[in-house]
PDB file of N, CA and C in Angstrom:
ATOM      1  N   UNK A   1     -15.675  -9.453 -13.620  1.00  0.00           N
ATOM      2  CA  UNK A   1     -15.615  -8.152 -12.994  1.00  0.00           C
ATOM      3  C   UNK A   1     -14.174  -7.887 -12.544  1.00  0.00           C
ATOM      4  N   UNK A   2     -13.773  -6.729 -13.096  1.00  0.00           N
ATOM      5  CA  UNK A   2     -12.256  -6.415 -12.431  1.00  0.00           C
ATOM      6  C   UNK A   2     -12.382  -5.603 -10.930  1.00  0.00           C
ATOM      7  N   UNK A   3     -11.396  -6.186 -10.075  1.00  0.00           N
ATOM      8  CA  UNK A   3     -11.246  -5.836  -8.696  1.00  0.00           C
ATOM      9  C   UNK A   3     -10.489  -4.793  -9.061  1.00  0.00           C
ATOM     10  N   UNK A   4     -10.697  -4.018  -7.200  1.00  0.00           N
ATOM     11  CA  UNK A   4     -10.202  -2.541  -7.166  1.00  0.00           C
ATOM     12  C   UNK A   4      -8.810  -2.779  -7.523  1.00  0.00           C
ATOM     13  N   UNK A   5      -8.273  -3.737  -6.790  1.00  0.00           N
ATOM     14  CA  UNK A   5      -6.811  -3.769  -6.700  1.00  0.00           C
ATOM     15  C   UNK A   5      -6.104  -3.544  -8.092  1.00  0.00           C
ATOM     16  N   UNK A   6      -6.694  -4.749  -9.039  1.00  0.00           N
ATOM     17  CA  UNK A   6      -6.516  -4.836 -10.481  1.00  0.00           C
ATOM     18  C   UNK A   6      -6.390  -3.338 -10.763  1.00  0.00           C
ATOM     19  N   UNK A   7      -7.387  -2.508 -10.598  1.00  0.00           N
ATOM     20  CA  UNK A   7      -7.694  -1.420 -11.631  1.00  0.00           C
ATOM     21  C   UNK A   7      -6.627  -0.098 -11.144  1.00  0.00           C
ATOM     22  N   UNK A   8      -6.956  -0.441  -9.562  1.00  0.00           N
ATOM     23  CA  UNK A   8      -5.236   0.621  -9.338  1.00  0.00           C
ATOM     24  C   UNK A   8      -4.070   0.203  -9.880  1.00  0.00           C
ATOM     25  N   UNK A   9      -3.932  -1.133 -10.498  1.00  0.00           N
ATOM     26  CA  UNK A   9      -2.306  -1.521 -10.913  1.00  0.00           C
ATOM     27  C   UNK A   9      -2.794  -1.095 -12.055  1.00  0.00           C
ATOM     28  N   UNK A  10      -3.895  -0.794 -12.608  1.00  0.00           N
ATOM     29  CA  UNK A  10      -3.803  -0.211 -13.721  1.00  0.00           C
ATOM     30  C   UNK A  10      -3.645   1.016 -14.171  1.00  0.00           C
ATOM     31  N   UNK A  11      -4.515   1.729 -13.072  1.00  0.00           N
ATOM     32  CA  UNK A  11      -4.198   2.990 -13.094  1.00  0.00           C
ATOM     33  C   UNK A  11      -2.836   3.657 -12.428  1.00  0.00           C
ATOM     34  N   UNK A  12      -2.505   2.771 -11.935  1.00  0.00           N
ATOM     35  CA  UNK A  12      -0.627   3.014 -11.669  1.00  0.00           C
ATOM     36  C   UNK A  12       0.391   3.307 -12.858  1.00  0.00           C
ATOM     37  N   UNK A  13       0.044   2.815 -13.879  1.00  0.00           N
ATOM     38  CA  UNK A  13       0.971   2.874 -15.212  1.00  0.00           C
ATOM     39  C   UNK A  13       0.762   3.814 -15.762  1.00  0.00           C
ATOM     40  N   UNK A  14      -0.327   5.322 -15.400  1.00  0.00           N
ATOM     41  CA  UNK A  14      -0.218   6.705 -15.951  1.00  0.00           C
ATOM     42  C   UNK A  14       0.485   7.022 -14.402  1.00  0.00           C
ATOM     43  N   UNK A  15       1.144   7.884 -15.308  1.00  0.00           N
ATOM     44  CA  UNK A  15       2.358   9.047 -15.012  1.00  0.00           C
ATOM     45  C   UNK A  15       1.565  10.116 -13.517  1.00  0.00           C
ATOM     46  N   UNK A  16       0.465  10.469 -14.369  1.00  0.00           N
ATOM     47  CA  UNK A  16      -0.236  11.218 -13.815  1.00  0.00           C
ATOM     48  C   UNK A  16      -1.046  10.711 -12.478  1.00  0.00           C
ATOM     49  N   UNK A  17      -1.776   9.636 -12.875  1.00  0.00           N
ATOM     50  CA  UNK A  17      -2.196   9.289 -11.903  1.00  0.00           C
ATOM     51  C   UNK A  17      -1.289   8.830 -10.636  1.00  0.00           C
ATOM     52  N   UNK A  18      -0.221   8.043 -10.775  1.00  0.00           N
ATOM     53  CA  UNK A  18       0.878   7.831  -9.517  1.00  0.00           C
ATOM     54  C   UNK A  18       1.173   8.697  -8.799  1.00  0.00           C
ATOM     55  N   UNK A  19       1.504  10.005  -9.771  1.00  0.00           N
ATOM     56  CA  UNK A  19       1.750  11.369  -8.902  1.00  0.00           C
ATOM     57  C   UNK A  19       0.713  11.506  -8.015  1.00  0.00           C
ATOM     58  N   UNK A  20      -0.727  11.631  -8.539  1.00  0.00           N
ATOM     59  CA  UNK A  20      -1.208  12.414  -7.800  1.00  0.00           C
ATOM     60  C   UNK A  20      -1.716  10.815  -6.432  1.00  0.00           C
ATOM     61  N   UNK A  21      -1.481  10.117  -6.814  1.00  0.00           N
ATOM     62  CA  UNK A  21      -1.564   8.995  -5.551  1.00  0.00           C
ATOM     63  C   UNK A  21      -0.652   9.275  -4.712  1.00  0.00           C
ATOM     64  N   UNK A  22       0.584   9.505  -5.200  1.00  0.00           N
ATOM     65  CA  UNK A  22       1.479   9.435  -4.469  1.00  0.00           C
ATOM     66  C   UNK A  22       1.984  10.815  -3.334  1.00  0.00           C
ATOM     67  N   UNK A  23       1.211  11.872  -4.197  1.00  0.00           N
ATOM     68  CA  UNK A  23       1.236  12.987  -3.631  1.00  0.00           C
ATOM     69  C   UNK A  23       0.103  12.802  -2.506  1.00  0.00           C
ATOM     70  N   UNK A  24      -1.090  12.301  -1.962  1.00  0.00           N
ATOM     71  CA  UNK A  24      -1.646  12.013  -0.981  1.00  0.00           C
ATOM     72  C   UNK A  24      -1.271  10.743   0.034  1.00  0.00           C
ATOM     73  N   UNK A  25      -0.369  10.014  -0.370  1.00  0.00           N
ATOM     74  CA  UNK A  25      -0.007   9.289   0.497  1.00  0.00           C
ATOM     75  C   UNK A  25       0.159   9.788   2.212  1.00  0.00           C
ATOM     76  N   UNK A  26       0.713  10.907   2.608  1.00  0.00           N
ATOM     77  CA  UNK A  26       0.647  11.353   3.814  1.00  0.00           C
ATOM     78  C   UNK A  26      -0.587  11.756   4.560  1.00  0.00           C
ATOM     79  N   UNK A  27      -1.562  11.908   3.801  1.00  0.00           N
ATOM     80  CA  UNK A  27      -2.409  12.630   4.116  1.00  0.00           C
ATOM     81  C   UNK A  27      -3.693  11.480   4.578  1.00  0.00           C
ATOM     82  N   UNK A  28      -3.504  10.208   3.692  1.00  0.00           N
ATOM     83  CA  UNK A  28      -4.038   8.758   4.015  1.00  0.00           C
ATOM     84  C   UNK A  28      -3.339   8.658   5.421  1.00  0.00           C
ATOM     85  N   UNK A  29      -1.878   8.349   5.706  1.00  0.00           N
ATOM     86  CA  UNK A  29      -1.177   7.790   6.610  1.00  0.00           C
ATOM     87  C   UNK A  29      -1.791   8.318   7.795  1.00  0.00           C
ATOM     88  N   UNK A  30      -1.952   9.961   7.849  1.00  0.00           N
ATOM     89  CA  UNK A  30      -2.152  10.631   9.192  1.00  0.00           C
ATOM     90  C   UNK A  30      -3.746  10.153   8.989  1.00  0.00           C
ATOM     91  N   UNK A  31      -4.155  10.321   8.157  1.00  0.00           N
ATOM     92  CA  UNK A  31      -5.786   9.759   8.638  1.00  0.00           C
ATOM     93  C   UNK A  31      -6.025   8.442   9.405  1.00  0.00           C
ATOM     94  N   UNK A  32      -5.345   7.708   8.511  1.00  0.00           N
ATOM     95  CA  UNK A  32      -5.232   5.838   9.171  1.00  0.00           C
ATOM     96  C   UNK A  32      -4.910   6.130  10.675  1.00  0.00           C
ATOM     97  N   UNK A  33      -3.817   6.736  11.161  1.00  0.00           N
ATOM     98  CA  UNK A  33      -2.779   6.389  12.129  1.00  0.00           C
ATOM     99  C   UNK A  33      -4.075   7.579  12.931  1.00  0.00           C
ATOM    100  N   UNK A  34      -5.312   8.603  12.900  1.00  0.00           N
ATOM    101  CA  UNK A  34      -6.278   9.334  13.153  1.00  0.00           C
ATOM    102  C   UNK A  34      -7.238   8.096  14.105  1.00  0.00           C
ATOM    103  N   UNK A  35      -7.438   7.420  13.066  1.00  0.00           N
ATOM    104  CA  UNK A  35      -8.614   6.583  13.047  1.00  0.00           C
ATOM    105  C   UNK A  35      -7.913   5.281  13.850  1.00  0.00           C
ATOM    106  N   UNK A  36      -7.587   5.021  13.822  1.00  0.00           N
ATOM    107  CA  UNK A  36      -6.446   3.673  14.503  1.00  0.00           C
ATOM    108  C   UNK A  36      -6.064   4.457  16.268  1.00  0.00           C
ATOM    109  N   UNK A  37      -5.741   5.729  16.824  1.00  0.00           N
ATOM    110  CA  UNK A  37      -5.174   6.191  17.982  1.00  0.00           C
ATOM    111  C   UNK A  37      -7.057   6.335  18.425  1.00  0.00           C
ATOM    112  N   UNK A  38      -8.318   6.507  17.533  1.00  0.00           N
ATOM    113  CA  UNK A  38      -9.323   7.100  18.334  1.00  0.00           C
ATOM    114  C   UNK A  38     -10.059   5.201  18.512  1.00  0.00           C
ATOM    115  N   UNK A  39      -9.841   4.322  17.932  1.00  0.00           N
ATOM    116  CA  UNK A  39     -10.690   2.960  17.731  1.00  0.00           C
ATOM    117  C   UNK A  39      -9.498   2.227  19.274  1.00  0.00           C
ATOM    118  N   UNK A  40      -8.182   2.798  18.996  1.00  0.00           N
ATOM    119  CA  UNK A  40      -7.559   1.897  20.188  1.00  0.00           C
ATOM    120  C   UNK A  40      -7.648   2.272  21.538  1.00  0.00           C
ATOM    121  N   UNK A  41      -8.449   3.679  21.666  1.00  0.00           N
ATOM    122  CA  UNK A  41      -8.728   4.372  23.058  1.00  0.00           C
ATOM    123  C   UNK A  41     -10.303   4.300  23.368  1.00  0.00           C
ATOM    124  N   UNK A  42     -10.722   3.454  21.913  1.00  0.00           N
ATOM    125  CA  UNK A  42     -11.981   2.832  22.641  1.00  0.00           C
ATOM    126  C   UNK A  42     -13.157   3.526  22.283  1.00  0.00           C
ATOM    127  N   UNK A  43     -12.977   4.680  21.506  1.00  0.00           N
ATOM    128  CA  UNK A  43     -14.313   6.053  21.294  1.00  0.00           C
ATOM    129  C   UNK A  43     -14.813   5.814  20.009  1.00  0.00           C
ATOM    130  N   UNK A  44     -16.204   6.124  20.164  1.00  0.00           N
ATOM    131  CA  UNK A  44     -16.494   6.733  18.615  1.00  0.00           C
ATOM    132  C   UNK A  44     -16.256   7.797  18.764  1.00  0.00           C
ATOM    133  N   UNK A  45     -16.649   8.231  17.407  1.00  0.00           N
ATOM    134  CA  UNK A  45     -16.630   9.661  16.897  1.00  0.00           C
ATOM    135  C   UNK A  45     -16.823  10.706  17.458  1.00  0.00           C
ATOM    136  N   UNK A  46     -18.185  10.139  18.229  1.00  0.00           N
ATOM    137  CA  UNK A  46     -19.243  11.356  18.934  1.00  0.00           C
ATOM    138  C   UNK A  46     -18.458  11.312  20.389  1.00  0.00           C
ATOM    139  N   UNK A  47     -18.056  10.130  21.150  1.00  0.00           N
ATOM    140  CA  UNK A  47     -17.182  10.476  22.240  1.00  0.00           C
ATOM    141  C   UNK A  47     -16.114  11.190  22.012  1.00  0.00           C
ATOM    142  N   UNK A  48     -15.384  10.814  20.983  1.00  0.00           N
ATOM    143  CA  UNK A  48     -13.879  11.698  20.797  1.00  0.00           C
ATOM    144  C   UNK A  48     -14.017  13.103  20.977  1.00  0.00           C
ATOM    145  N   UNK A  49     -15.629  13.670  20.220  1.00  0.00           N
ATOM    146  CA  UNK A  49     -15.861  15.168  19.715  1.00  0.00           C
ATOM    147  C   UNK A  49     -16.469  15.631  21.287  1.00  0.00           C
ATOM    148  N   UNK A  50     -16.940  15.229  22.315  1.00  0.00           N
ATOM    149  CA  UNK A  50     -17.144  15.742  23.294  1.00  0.00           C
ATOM    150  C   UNK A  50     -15.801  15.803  24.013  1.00  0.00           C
ATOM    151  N   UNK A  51     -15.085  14.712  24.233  1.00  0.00           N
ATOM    152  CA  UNK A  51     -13.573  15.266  24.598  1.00  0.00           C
ATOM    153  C   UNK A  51     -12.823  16.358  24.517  1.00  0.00           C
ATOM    154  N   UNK A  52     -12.893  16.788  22.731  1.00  0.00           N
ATOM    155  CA  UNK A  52     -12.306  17.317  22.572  1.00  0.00           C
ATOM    156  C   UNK A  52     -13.192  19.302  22.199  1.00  0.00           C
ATOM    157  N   UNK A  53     -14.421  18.890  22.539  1.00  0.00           N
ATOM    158  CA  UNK A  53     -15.241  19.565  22.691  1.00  0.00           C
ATOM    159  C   UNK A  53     -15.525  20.661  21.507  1.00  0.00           C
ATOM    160  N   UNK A  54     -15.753  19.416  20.334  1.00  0.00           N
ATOM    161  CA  UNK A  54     -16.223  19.606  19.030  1.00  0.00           C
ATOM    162  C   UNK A  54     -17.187  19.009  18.578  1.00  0.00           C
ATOM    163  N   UNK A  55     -17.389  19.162  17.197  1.00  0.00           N
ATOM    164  CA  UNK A  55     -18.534  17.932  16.479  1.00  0.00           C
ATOM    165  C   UNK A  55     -18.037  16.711  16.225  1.00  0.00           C
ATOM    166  N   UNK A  56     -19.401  15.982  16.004  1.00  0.00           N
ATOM    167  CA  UNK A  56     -18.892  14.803  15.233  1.00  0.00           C
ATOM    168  C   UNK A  56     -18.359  14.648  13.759  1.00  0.00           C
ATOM    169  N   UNK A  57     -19.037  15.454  13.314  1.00  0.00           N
ATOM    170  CA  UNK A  57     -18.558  15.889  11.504  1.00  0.00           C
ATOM    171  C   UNK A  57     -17.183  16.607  11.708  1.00  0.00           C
ATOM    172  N   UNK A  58     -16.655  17.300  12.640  1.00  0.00           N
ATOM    173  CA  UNK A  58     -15.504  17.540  12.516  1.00  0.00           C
ATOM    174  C   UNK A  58     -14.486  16.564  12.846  1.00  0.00           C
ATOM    175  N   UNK A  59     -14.747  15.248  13.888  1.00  0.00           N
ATOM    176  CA  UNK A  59     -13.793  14.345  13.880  1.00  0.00           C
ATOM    177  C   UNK A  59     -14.109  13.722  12.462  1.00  0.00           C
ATOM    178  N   UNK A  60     -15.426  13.103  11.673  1.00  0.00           N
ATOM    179  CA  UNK A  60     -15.224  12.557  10.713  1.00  0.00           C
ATOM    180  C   UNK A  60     -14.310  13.373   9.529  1.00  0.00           C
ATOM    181  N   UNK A  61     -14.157  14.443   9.805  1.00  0.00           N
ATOM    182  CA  UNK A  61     -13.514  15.485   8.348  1.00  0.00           C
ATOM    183  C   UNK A  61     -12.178  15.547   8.674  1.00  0.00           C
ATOM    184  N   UNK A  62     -11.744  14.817  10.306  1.00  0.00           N
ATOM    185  CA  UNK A  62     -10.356  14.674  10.364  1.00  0.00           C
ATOM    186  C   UNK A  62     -10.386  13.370   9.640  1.00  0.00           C
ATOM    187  N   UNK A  63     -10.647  12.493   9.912  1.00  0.00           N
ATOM    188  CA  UNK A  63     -10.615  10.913   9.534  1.00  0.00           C
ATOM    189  C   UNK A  63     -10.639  10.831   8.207  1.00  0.00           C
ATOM    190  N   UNK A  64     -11.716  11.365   7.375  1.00  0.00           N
ATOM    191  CA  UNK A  64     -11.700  11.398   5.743  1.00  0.00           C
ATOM    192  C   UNK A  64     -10.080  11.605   5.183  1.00  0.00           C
ATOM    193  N   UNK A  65      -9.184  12.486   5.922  1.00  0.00           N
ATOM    194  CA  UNK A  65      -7.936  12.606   5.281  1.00  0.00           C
ATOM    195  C   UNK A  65      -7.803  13.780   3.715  1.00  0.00           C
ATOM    196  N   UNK A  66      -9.462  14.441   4.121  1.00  0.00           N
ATOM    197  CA  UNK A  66      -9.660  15.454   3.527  1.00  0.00           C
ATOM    198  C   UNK A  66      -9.233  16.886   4.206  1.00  0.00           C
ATOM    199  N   UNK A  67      -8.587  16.756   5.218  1.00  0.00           N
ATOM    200  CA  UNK A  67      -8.177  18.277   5.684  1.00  0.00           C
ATOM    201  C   UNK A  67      -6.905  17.646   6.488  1.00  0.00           C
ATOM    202  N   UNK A  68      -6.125  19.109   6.560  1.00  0.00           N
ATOM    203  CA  UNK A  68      -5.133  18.167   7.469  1.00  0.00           C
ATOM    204  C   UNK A  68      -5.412  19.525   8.598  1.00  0.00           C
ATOM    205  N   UNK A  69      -5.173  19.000   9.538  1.00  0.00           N
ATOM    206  CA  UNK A  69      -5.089  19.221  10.910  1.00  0.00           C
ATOM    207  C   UNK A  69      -4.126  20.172  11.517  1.00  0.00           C
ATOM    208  N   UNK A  70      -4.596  20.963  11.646  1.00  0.00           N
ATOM    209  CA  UNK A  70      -2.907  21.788  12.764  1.00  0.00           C
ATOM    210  C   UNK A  70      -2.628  20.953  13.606  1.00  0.00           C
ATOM    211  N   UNK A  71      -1.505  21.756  14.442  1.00  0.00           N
ATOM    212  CA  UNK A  71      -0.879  20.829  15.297  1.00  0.00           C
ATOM    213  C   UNK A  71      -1.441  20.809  16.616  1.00  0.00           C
ATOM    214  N   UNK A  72      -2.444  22.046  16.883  1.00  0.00           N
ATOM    215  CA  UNK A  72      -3.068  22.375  18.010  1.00  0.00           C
ATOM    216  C   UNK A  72      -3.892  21.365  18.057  1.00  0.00           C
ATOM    217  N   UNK A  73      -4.711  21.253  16.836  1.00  0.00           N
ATOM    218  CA  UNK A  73      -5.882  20.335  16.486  1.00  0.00           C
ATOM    219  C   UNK A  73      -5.386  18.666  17.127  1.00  0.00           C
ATOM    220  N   UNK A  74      -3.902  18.130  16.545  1.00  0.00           N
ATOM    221  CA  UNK A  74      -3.642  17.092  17.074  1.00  0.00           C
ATOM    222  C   UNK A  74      -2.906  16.633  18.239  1.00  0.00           C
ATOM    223  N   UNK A  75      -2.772  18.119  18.773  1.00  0.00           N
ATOM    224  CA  UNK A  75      -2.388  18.014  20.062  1.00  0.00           C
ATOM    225  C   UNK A  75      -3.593  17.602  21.320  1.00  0.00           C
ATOM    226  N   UNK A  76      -4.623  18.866  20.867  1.00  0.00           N
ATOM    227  CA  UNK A  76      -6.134  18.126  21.578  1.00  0.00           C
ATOM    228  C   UNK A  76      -6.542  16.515  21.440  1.00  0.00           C
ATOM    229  N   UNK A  77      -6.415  16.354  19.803  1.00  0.00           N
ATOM    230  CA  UNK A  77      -6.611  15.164  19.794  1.00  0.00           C
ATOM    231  C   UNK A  77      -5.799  13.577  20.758  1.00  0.00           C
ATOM    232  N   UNK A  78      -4.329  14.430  20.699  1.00  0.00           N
ATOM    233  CA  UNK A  78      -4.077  13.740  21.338  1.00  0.00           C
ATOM    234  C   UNK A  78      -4.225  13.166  23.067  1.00  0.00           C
ATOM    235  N   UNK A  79      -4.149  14.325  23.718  1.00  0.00           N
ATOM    236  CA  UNK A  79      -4.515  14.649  25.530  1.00  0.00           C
ATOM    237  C   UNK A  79      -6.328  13.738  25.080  1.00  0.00           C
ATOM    238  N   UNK A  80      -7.195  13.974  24.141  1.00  0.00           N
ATOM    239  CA  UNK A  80      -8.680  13.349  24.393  1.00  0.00           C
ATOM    240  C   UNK A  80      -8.198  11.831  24.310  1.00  0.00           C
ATOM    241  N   UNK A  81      -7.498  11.442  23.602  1.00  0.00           N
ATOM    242  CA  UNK A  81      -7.300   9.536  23.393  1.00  0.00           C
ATOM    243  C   UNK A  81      -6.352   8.994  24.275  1.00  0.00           C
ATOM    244  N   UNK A  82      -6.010   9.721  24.955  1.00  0.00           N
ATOM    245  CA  UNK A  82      -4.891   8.929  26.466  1.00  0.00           C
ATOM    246  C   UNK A  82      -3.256   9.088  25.060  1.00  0.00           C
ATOM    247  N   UNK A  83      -3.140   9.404  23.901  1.00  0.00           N
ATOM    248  CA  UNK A  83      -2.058   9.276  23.403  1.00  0.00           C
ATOM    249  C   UNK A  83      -0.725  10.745  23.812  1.00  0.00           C
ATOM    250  N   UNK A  84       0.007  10.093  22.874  1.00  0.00           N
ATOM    251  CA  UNK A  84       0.892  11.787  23.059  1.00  0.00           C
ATOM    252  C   UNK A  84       1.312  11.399  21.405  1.00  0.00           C
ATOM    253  N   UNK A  85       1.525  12.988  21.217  1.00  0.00           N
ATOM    254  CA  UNK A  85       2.021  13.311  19.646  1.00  0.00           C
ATOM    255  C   UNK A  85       3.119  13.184  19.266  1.00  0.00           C
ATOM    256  N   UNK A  86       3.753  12.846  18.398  1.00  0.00           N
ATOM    257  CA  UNK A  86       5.149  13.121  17.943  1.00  0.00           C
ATOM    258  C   UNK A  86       5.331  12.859  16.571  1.00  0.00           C
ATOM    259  N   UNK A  87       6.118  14.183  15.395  1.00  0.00           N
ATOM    260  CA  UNK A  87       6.202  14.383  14.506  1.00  0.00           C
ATOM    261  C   UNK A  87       7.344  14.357  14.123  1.00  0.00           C
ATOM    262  N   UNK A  88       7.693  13.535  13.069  1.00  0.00           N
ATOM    263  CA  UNK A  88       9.086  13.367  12.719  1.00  0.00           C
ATOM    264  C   UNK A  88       8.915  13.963  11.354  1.00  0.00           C
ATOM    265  N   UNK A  89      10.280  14.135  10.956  1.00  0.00           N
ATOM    266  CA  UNK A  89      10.764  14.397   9.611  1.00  0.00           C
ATOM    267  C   UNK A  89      11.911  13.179   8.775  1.00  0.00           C
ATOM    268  N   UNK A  90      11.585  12.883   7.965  1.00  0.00           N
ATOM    269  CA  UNK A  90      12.562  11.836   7.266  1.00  0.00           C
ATOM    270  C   UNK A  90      12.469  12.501   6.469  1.00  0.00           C
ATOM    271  N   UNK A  91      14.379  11.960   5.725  1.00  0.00           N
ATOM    272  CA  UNK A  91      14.399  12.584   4.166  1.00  0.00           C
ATOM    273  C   UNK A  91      14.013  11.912   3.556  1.00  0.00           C
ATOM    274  N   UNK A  92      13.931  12.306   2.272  1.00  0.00           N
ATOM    275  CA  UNK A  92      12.423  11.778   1.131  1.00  0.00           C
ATOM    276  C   UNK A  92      13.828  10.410   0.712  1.00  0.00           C
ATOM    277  N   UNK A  93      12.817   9.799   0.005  1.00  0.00           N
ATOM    278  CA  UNK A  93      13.070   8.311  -0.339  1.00  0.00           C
ATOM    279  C   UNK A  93      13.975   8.588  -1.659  1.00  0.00           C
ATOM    280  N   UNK A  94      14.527   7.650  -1.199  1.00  0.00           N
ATOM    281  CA  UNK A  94      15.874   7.740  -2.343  1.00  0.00           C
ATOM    282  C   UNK A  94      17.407   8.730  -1.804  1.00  0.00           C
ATOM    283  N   UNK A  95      16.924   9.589  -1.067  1.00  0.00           N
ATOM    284  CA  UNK A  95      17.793  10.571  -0.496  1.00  0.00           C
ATOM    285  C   UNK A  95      18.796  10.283   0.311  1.00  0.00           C
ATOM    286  N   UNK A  96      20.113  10.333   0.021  1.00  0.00           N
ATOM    287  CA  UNK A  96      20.919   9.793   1.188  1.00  0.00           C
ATOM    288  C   UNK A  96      21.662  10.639   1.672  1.00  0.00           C
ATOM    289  N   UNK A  97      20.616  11.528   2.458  1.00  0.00           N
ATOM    290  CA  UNK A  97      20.520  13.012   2.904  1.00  0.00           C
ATOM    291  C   UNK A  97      21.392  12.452   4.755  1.00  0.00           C
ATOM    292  N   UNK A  98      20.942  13.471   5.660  1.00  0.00           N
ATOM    293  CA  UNK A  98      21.329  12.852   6.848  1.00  0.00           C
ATOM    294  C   UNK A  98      20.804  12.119   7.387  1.00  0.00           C
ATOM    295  N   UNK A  99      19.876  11.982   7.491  1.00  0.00           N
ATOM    296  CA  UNK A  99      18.811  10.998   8.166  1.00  0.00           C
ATOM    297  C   UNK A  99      17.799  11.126   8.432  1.00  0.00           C
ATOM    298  N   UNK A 100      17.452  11.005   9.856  1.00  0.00           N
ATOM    299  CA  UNK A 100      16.221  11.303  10.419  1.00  0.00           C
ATOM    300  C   UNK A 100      16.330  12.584  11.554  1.00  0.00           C
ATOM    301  N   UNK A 101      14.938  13.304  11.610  1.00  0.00           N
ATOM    302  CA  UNK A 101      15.066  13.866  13.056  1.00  0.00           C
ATOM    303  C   UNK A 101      13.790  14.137  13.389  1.00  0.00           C
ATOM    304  N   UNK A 102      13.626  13.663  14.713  1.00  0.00           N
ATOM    305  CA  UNK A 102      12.196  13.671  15.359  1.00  0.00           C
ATOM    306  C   UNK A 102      12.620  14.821  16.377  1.00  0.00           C
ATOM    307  N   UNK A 103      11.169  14.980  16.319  1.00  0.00           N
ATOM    308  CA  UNK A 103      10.484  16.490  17.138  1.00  0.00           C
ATOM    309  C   UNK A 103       9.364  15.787  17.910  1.00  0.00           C
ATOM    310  N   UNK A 104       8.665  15.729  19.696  1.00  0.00           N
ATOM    311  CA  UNK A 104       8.142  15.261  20.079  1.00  0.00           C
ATOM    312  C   UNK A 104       7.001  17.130  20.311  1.00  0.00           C
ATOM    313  N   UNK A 105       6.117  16.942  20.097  1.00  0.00           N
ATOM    314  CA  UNK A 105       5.075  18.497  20.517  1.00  0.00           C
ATOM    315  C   UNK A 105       4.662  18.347  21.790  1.00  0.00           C
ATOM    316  N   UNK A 106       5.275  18.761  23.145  1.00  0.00           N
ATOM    317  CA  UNK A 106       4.835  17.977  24.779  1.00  0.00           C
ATOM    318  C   UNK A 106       3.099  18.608  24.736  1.00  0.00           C
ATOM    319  N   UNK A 107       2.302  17.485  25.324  1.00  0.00           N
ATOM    320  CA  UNK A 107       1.218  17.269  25.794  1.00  0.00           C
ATOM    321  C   UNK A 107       0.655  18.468  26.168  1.00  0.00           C
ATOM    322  N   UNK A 108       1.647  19.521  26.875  1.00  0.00           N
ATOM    323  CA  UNK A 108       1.086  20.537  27.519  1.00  0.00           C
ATOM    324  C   UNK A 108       0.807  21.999  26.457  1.00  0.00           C
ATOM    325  N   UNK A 109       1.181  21.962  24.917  1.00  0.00           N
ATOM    326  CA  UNK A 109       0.896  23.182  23.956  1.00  0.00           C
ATOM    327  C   UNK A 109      -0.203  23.220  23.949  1.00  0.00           C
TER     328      UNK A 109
END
């Protein structure tokens, strides 16, 4: 039986497919780093969504990494998990652009 891993290095060697992996990579990251800020403040799902005084299917449809989120959205999210937000910008890889610059969104938007 071939493992997942195997079959993504396989499916890594179309053109097509990398792109479009690679084109969701952010959209995994903010989900992970979703799911990781609501498990380290201790909540499920259904606590997070009374916090933030939503559903539970709507925290899971943040977590899937199937929608992305405004910033309002992760600003609530953030004030419900004891966290605070902050959104940076890096230049894309390979770029030896200027650098970096972070933007913090204060707690209180």
């Amino acid at each position: 039986m071939t493992s997942m891993k195997d079959l993504h290095a396989n499916f890594m060697k179309d053109a097509a497919y990398r792109e479009a992996y690679e084109a969701l990579e952010e959209e995994f990251t903010l989900a992970q780093a979703i799911i990781e800020a609501r498990t380290n403040a201790g909540l499920t799902q259904e606590q997070l969504a009374e916090r933030m005084e939503t559903s539970q299917s709507a925290i899971a449809r943040l977590e899937s990494g199937k929608v992305i989120p405004s910033a309002r959205t992760l600003t609530r999210f953030a004030r419900a998990t004891g966290t605070r937000l902050r959104i940076t910008f890096e230049t894309e890889k390979g770029d030896k652009g200027a650098g970096t610059a972070t933007g913090g969104i204060p707690s209180q938007l």
